[in-house]
Protein backbone atom coordinates (compact mmCIF):
# COMPACT_ATOMS: atom_id res chain seq x y z
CA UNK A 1 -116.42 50.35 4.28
CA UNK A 2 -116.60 46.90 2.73
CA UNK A 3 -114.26 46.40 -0.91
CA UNK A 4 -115.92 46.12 -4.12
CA UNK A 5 -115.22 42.63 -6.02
CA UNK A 6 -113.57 45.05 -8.60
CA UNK A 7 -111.21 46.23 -6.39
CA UNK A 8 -110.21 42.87 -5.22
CA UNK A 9 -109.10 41.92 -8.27
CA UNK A 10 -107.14 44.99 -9.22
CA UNK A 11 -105.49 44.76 -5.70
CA UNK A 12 -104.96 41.23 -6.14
CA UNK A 13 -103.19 41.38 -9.86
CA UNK A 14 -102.68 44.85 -10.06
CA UNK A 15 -104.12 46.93 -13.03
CA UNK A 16 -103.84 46.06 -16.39
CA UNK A 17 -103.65 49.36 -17.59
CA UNK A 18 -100.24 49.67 -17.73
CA UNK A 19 -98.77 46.80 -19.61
CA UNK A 20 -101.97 46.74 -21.99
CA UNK A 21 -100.77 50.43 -22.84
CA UNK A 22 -97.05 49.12 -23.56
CA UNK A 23 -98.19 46.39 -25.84
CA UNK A 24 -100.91 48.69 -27.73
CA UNK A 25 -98.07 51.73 -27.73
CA UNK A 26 -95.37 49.13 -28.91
CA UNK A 27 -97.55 46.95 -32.24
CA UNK A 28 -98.94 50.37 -33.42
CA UNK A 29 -95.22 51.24 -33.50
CA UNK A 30 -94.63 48.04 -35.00
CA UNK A 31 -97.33 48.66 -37.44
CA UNK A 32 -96.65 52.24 -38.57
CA UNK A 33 -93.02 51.19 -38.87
CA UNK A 34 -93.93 48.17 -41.39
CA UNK A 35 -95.74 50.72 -43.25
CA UNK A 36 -93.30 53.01 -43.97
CA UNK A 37 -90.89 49.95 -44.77
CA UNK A 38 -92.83 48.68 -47.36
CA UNK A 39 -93.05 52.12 -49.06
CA UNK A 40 -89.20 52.25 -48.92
CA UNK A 41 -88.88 48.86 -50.67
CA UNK A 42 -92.15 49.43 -53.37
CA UNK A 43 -89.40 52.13 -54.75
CA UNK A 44 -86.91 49.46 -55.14
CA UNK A 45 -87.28 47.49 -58.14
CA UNK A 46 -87.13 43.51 -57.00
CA UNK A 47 -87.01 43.94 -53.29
CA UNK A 48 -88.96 41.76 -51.26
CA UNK A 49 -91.62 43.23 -49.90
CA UNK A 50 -93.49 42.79 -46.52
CA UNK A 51 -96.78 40.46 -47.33
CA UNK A 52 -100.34 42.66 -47.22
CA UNK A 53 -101.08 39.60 -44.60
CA UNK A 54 -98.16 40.90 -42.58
CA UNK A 55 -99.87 44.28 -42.63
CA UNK A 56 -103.31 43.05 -41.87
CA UNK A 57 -102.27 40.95 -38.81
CA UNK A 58 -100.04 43.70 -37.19
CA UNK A 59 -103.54 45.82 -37.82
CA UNK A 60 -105.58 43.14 -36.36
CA UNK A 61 -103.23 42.64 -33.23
CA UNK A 62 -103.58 46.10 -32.02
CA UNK A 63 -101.90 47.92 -34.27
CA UNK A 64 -104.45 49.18 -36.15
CA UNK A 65 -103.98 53.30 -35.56
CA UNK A 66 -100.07 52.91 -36.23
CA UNK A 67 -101.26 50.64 -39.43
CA UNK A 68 -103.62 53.71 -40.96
CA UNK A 69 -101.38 56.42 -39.70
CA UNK A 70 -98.67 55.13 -41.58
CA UNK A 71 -100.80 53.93 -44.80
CA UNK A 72 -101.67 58.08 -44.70
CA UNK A 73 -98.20 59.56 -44.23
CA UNK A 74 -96.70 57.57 -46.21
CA UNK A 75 -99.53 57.21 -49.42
CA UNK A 76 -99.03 53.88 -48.94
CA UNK A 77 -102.08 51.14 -50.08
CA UNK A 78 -104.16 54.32 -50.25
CA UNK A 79 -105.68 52.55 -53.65
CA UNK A 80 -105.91 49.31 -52.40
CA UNK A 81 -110.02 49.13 -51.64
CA UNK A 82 -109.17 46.43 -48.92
CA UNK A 83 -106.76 48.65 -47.51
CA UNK A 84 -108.45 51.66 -47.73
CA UNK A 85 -111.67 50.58 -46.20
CA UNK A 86 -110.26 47.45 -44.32
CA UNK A 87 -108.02 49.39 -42.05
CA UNK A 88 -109.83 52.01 -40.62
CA UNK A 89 -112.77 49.10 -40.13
CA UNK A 90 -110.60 47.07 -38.29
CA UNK A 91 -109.87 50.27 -35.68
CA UNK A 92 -113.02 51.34 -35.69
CA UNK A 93 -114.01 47.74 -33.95
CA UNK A 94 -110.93 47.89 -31.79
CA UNK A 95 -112.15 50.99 -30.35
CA UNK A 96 -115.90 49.72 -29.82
CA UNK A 97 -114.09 46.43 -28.51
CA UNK A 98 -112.12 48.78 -26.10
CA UNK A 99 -115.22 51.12 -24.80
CA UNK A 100 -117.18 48.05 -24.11
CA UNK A 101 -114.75 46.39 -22.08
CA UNK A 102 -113.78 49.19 -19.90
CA UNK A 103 -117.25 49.54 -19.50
CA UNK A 104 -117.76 45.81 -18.51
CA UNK A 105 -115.19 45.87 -16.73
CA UNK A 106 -115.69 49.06 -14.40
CA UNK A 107 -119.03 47.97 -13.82
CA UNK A 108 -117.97 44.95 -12.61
C-alpha cells in the first residue's frame, strides 16, 4: 500500500500534536494565572497592576480559555464591555481557527 503525502510529513517531522498541546496547556496557564494576579493587586491600593494589553495578548496568543476562566473565577473585568465580550470572541475564533486547520490539515 502506497503512503499518503500526509503521512510523509508526520513521519518525516513527527506530529505536532504534542508540543502544540504543551504550548496551548502552558499560555492558558499563563493567562488564568495573570488573571488572578491582577485581582490580587486591584485590592491593593497603589500596586502596579498588569496592563489590560498584557491580558489581551496572553488571550490572543493562545491563552484565551485560561484568560476567561480566570476573568469568571475570579470576577475579574467582568464589567469591562471589552473584556466581557472581547474575550470569549477572541476564543470563540481560536476554536474555529483550530477546527479548520485540523480539518485542512487531515485532509491533506
Amino acid at each position: 500500500m502506497p503512503e499518503t503525502r500526509s503521512d510523509t510529513i508526520f513521519v518525516l517531522a513527527g506530529s505536532p500534536a504534542a508540543p502544540l498541546a504543551c504550548y496551548l496547556a502552558a499560555v492558558n496557564l499563563w493567562a488564568f494565572c495573570l488573571m488572578g494576579f491582577d485581582k490580587g493587586r486591584s485590592r491593593r491600593k497603589g500596586a502596579r497592576r498588569v496592563r489590560e494589553r498584557t491580558l489581551f495578548l496572553s488571550a490572543l496568543l493562545g491563552g484565551s480559555l485560561g484568560a476567561v476562566l480566570g476573568m469568571w473565577l475570579f470576577r475579574h473585568k467582568t464589567r469591562h464591555w471589552y473584556f466581557a465580550w472581547g474575550l470569549p470572541l477572541i476564543l470563540l475564533v481560536q476554536i474555529a481557527a483550530g477546527i479548520w486547520l485540523s480539518r485542512a490539515l487531515l485532509s491533506f
